[in-house]
PDB file of N, CA and C in Angstrom:
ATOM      1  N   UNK A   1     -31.641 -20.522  -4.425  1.00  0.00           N
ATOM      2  CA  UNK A   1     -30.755 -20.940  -3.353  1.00  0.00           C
ATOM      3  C   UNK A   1     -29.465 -20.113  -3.386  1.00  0.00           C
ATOM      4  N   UNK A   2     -28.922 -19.417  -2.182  1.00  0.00           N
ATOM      5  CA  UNK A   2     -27.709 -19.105  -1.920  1.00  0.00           C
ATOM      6  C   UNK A   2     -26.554 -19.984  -2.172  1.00  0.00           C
ATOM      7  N   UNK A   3     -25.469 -19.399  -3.136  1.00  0.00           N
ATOM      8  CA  UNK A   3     -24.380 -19.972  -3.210  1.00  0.00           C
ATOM      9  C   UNK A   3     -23.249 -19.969  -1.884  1.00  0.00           C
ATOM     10  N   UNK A   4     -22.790 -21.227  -1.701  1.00  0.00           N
ATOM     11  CA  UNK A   4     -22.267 -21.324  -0.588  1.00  0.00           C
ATOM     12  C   UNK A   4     -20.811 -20.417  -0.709  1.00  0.00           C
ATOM     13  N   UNK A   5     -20.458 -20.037   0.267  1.00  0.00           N
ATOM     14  CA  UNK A   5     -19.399 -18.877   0.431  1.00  0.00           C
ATOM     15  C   UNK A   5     -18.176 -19.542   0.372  1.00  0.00           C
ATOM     16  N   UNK A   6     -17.396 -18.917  -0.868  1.00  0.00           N
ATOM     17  CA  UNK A   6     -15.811 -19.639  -0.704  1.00  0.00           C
ATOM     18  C   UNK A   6     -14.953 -18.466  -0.243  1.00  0.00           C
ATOM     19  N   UNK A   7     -13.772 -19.221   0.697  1.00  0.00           N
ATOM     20  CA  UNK A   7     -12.647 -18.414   0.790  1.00  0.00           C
ATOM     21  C   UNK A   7     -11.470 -18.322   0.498  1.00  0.00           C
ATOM     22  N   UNK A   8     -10.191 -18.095  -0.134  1.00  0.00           N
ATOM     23  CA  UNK A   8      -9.126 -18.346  -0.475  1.00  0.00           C
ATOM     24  C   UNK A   8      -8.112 -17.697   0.334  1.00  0.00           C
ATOM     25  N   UNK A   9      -6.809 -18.332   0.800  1.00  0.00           N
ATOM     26  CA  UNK A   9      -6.347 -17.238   1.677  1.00  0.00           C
ATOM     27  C   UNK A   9      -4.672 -17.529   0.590  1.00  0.00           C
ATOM     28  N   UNK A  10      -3.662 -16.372   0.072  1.00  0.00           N
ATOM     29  CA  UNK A  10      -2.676 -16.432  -0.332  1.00  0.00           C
ATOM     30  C   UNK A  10      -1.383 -16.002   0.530  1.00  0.00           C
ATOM     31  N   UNK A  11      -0.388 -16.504  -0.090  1.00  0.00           N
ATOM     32  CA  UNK A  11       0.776 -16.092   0.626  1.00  0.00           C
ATOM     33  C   UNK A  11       1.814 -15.990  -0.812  1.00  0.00           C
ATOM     34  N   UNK A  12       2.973 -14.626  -0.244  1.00  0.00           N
ATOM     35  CA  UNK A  12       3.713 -14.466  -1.684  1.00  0.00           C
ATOM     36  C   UNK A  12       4.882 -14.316  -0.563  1.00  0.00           C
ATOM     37  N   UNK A  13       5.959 -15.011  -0.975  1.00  0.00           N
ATOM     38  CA  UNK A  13       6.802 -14.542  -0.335  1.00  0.00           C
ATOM     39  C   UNK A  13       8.053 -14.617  -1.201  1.00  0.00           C
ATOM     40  N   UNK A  14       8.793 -13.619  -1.254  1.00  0.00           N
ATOM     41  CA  UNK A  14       9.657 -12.616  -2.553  1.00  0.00           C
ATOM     42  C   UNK A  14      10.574 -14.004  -3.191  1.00  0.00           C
ATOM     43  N   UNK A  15      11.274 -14.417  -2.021  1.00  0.00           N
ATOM     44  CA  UNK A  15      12.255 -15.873  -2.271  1.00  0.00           C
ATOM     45  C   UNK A  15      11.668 -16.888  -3.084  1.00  0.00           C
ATOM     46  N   UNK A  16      10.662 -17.158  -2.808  1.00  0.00           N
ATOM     47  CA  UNK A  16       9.768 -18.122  -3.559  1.00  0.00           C
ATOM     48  C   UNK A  16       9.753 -17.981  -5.081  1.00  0.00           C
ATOM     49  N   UNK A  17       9.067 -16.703  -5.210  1.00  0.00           N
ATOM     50  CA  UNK A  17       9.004 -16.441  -6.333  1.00  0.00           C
ATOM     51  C   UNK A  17       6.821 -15.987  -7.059  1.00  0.00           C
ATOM     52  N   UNK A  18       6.718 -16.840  -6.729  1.00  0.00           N
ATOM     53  CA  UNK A  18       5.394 -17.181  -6.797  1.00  0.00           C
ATOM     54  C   UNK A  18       4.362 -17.817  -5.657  1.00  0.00           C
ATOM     55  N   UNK A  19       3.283 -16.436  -5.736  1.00  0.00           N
ATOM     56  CA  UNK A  19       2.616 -16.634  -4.897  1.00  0.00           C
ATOM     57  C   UNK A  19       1.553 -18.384  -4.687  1.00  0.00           C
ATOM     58  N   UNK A  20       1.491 -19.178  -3.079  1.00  0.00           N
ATOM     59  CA  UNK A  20       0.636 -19.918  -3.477  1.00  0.00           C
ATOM     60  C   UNK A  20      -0.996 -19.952  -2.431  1.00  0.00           C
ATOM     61  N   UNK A  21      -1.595 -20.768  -2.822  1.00  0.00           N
ATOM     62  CA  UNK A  21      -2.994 -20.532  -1.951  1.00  0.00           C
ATOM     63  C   UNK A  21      -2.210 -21.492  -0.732  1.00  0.00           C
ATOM     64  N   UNK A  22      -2.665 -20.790   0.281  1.00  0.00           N
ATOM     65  CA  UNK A  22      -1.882 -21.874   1.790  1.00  0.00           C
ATOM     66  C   UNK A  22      -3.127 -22.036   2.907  1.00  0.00           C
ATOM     67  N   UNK A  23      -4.439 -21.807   2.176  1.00  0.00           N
ATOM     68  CA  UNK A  23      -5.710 -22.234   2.600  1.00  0.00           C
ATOM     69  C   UNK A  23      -7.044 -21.505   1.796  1.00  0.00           C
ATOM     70  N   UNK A  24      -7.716 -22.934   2.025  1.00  0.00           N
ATOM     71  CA  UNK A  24      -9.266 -22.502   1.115  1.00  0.00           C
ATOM     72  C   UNK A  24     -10.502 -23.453   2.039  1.00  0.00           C
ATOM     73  N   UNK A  25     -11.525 -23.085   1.927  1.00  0.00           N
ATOM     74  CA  UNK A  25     -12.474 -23.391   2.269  1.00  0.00           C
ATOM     75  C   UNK A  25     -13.964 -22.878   1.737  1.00  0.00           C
ATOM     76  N   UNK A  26     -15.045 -23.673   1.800  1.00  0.00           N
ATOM     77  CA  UNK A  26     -16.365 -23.012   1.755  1.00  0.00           C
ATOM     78  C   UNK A  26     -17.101 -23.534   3.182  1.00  0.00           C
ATOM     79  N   UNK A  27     -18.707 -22.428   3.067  1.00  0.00           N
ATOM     80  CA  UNK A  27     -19.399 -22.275   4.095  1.00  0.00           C
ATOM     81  C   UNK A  27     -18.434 -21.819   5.518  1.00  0.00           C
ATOM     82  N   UNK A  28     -18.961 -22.676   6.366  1.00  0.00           N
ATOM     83  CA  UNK A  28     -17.801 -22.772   7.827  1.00  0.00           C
ATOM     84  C   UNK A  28     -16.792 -22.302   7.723  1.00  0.00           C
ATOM     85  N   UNK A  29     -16.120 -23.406   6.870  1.00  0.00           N
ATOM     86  CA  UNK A  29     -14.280 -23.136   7.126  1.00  0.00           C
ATOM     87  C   UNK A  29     -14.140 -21.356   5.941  1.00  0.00           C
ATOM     88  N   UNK A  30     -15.039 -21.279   5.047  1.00  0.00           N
ATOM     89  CA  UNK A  30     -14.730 -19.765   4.287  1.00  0.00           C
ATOM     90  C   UNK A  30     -14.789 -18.821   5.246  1.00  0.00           C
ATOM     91  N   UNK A  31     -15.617 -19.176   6.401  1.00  0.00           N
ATOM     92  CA  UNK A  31     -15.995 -18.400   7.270  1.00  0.00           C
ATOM     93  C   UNK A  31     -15.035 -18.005   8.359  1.00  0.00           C
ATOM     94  N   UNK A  32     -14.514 -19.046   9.125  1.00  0.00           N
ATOM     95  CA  UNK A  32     -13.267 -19.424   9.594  1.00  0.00           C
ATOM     96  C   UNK A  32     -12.210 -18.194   8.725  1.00  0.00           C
ATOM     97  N   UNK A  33     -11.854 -18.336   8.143  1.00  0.00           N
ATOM     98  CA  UNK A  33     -10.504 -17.797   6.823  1.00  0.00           C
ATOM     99  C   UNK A  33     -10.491 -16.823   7.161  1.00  0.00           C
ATOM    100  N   UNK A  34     -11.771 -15.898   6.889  1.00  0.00           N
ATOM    101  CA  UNK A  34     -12.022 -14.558   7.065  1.00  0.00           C
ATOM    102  C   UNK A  34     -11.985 -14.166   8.232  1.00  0.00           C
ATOM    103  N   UNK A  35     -12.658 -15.016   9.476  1.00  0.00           N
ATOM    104  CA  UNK A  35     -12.073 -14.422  10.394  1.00  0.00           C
ATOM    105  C   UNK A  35     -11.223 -14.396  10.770  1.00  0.00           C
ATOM    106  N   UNK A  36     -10.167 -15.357  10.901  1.00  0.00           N
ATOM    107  CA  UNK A  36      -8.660 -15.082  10.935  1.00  0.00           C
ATOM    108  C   UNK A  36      -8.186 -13.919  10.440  1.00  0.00           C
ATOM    109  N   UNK A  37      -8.450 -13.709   8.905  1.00  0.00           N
ATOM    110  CA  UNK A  37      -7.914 -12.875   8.438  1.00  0.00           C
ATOM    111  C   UNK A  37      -8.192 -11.099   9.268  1.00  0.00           C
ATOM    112  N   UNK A  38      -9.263 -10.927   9.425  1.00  0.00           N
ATOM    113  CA  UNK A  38      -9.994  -9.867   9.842  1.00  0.00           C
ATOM    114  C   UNK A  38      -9.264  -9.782  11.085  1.00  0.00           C
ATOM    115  N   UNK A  39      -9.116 -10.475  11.948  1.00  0.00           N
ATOM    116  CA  UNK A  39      -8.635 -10.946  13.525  1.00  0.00           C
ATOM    117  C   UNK A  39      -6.670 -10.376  12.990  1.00  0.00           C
ATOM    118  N   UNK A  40      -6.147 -10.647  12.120  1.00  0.00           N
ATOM    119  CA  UNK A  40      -4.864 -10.363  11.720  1.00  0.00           C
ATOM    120  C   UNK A  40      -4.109  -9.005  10.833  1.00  0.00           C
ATOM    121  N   UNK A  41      -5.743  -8.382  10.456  1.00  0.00           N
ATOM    122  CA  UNK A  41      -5.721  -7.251   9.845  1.00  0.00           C
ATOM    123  C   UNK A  41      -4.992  -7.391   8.464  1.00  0.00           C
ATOM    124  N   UNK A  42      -5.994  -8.703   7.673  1.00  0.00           N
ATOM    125  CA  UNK A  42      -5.211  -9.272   6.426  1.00  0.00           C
ATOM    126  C   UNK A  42      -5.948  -8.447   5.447  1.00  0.00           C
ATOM    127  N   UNK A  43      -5.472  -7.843   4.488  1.00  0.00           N
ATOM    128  CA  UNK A  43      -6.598  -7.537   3.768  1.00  0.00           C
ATOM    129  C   UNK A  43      -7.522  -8.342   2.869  1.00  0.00           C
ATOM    130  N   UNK A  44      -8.613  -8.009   2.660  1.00  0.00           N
ATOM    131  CA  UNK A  44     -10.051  -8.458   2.007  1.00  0.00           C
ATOM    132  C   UNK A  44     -10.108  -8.246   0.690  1.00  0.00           C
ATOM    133  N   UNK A  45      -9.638  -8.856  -0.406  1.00  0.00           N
ATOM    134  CA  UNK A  45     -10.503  -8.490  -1.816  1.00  0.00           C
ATOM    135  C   UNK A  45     -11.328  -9.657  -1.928  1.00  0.00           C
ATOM    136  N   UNK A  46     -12.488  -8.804  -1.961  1.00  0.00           N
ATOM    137  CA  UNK A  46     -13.744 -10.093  -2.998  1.00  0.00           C
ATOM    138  C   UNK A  46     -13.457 -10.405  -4.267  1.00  0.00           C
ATOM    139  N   UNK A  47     -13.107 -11.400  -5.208  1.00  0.00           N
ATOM    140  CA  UNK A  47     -13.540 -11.551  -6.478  1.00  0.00           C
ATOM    141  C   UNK A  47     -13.879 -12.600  -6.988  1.00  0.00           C
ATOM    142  N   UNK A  48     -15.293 -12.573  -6.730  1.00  0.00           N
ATOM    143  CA  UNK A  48     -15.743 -14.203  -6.881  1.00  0.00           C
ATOM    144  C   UNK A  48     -15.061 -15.302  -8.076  1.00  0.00           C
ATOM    145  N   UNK A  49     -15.116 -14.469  -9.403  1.00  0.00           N
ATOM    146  CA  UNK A  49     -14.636 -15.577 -10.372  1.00  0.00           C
ATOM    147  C   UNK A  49     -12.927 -15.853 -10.034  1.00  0.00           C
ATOM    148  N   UNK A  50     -12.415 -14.972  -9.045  1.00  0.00           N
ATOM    149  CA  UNK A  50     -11.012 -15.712  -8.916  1.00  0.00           C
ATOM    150  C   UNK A  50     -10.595 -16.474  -8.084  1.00  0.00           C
ATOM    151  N   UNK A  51     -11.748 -15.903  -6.871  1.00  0.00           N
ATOM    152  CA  UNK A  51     -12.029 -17.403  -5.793  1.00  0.00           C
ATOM    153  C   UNK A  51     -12.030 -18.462  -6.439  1.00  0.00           C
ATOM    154  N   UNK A  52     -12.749 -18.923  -7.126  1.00  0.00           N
ATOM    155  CA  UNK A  52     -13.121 -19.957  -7.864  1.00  0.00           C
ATOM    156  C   UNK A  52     -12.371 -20.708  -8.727  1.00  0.00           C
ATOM    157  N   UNK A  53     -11.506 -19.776  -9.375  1.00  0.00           N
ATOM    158  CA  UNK A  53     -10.387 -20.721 -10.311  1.00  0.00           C
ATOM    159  C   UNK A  53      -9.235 -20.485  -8.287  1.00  0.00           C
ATOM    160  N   UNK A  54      -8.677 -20.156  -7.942  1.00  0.00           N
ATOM    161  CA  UNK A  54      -8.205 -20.494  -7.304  1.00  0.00           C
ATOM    162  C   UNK A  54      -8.389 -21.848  -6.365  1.00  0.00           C
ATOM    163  N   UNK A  55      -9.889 -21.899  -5.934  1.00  0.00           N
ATOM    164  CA  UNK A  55     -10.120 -22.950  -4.850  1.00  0.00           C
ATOM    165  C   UNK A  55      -9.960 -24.129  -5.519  1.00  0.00           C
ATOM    166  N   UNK A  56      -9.341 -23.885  -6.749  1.00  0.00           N
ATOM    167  CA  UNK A  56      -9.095 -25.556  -7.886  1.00  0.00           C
ATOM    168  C   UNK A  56      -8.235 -26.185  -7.385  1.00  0.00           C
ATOM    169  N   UNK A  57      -7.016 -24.779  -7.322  1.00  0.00           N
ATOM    170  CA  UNK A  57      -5.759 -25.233  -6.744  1.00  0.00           C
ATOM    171  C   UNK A  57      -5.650 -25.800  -5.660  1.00  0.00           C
ATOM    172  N   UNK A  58      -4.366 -26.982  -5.526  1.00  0.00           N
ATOM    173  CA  UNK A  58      -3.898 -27.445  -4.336  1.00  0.00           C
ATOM    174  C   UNK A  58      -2.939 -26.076  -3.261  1.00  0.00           C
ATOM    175  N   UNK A  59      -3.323 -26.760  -1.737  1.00  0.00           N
ATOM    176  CA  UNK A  59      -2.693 -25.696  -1.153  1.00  0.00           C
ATOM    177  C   UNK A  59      -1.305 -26.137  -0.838  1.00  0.00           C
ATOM    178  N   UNK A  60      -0.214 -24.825  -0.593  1.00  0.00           N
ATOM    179  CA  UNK A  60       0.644 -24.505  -0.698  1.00  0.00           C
ATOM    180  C   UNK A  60       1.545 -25.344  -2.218  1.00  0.00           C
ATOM    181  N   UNK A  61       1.161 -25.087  -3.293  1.00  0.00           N
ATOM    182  CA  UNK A  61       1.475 -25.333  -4.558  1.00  0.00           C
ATOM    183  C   UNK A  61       1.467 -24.224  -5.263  1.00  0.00           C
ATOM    184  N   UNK A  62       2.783 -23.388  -6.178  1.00  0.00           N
ATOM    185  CA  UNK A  62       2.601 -22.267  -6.712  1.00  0.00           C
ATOM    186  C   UNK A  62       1.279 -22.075  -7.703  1.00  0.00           C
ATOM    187  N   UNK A  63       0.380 -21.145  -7.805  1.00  0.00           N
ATOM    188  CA  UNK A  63      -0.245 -20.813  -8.467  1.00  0.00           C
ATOM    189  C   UNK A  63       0.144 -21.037 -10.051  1.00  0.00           C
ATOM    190  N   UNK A  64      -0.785 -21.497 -10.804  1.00  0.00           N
ATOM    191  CA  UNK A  64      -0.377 -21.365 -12.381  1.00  0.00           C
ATOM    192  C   UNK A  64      -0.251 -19.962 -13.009  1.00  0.00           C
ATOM    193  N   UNK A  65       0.385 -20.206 -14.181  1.00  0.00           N
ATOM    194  CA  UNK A  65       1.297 -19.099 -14.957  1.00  0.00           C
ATOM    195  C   UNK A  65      -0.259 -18.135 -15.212  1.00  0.00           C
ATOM    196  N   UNK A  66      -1.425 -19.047 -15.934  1.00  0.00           N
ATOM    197  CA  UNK A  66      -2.711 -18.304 -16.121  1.00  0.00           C
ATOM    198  C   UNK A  66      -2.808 -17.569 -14.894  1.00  0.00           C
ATOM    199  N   UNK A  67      -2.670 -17.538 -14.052  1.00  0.00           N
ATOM    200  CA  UNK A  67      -3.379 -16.740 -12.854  1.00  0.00           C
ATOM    201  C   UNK A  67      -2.464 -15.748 -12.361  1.00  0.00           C
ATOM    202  N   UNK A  68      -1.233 -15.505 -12.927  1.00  0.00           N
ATOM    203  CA  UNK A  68      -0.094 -14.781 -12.373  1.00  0.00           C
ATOM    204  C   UNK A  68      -0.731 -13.100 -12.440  1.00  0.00           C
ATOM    205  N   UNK A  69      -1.028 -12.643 -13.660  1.00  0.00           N
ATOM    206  CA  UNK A  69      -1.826 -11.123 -14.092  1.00  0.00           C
ATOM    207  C   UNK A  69      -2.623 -11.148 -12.967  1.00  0.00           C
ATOM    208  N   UNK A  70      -4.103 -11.876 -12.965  1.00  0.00           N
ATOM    209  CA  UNK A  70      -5.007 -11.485 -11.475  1.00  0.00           C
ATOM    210  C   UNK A  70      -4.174 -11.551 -10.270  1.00  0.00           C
ATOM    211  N   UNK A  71      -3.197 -11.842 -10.327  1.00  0.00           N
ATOM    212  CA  UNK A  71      -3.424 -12.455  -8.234  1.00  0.00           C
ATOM    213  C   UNK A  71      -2.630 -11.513  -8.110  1.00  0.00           C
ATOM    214  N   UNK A  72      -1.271 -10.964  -9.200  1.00  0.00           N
ATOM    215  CA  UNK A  72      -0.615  -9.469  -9.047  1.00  0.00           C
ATOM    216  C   UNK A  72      -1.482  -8.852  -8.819  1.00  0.00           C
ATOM    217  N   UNK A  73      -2.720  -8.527  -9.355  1.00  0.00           N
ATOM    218  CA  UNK A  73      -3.315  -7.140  -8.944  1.00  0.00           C
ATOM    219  C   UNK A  73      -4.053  -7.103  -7.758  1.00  0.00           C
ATOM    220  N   UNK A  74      -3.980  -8.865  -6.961  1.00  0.00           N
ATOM    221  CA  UNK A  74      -4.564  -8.708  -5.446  1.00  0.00           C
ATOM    222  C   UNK A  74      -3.555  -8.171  -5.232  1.00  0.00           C
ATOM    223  N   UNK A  75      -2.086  -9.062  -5.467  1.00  0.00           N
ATOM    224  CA  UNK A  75      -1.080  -8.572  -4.136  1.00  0.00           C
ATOM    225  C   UNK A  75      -1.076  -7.262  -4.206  1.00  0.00           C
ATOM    226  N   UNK A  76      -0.733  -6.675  -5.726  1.00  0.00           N
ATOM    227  CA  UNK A  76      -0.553  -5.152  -5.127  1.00  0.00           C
ATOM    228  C   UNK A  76      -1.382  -4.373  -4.946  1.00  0.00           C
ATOM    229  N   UNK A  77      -2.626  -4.268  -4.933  1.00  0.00           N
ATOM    230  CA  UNK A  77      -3.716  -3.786  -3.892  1.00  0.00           C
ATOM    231  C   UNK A  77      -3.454  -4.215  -2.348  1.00  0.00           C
ATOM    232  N   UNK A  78      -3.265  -5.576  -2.050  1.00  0.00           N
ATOM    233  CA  UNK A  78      -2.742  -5.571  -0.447  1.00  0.00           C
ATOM    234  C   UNK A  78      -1.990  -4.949   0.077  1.00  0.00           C
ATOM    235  N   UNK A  79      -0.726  -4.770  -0.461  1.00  0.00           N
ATOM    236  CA  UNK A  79       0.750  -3.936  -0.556  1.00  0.00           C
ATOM    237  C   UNK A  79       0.436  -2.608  -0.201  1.00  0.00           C
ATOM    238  N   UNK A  80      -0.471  -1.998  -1.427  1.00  0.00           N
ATOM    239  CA  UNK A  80      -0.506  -0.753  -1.214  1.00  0.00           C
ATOM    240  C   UNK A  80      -1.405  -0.921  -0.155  1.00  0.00           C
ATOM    241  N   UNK A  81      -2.459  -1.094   0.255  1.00  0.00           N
ATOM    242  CA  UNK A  81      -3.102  -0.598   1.336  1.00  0.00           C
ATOM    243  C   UNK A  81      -2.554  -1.108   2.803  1.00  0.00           C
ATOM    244  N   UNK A  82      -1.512  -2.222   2.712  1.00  0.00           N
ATOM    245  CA  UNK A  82      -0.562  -2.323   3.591  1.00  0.00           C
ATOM    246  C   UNK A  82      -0.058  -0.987   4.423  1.00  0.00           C
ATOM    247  N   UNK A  83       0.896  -0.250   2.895  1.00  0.00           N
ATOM    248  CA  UNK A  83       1.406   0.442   2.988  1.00  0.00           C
ATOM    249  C   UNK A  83       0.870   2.247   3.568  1.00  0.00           C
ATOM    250  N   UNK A  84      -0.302   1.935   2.804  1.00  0.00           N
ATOM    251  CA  UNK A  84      -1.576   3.666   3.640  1.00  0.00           C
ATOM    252  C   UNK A  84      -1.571   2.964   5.097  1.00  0.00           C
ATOM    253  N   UNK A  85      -1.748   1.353   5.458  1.00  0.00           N
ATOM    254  CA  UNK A  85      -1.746   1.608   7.048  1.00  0.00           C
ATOM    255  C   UNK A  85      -0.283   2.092   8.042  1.00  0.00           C
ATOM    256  N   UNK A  86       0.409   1.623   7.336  1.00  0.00           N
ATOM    257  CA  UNK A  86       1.573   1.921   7.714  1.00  0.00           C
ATOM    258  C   UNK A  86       1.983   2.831   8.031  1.00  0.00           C
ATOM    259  N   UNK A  87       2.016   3.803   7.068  1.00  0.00           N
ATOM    260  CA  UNK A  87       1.800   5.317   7.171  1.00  0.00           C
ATOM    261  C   UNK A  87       1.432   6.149   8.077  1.00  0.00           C
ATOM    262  N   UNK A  88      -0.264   5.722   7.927  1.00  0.00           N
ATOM    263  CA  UNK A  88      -1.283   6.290   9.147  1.00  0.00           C
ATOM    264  C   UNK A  88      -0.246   5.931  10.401  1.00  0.00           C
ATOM    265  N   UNK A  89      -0.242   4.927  10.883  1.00  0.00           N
ATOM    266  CA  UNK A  89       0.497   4.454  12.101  1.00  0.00           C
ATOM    267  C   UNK A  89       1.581   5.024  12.369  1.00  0.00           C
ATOM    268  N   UNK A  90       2.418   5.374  11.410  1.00  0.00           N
ATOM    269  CA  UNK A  90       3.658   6.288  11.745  1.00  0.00           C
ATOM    270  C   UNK A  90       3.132   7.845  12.057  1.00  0.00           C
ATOM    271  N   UNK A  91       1.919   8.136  11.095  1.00  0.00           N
ATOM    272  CA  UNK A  91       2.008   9.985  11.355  1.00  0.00           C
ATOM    273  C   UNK A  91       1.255   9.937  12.607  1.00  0.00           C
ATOM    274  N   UNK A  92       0.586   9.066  13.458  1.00  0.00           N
ATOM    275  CA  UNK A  92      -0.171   8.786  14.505  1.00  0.00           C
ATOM    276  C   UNK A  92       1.093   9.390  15.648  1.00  0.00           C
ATOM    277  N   UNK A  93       2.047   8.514  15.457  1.00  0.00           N
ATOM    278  CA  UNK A  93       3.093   8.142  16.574  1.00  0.00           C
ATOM    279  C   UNK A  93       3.514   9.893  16.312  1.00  0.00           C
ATOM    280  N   UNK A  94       4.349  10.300  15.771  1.00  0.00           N
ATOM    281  CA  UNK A  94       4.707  11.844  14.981  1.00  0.00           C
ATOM    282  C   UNK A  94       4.270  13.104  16.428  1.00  0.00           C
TER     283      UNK A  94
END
């Protein structure tokens, strides 16, 4: 049997301090997430075992101290590839 599809969606915002999950879902609603996200041009990392300790968490509640190392290395993978779109879009305009 197929494992049902989870989604986690994060938010970090600098003031805060610490990033928290501000929506999760499986099947449907994982499905839902992603498309939003995709529809908003959010970026995508898969990583199943961190889906998973994440979807523990309550939403909009800072993430625990254990999870601070992984979810840095989502944000700054988002960041940076934020930042290559950004780019592109400026040398476009140029």
């Amino acid at each position: 049997m197929k494992e049902e599809k989870i989604a986690v969606a994060l938010s970090y915002q600098p003031e805060k301090g610490i990033p928290e999950v501000i929506a999760k879902g499986k099947g449907t609603l994982a499905e839902l997430i992603l498309k939003i996200a995709r529809e908003h041009g959010i970026p995508i990392k898969e990583d199943a075992q961190l889906v998973k300790e994440l979807y523990r968490l309550e939403i909009n509640k800072p993430i625990p101290p254990e999870l601070y190392q992984a979810v840095a290395l989502v944000l700054a993978w988002a960041f940076k590839l934020n930042n290559k779109f950004k780019e592109k879009l400026l040398s476009k305009k140029s």
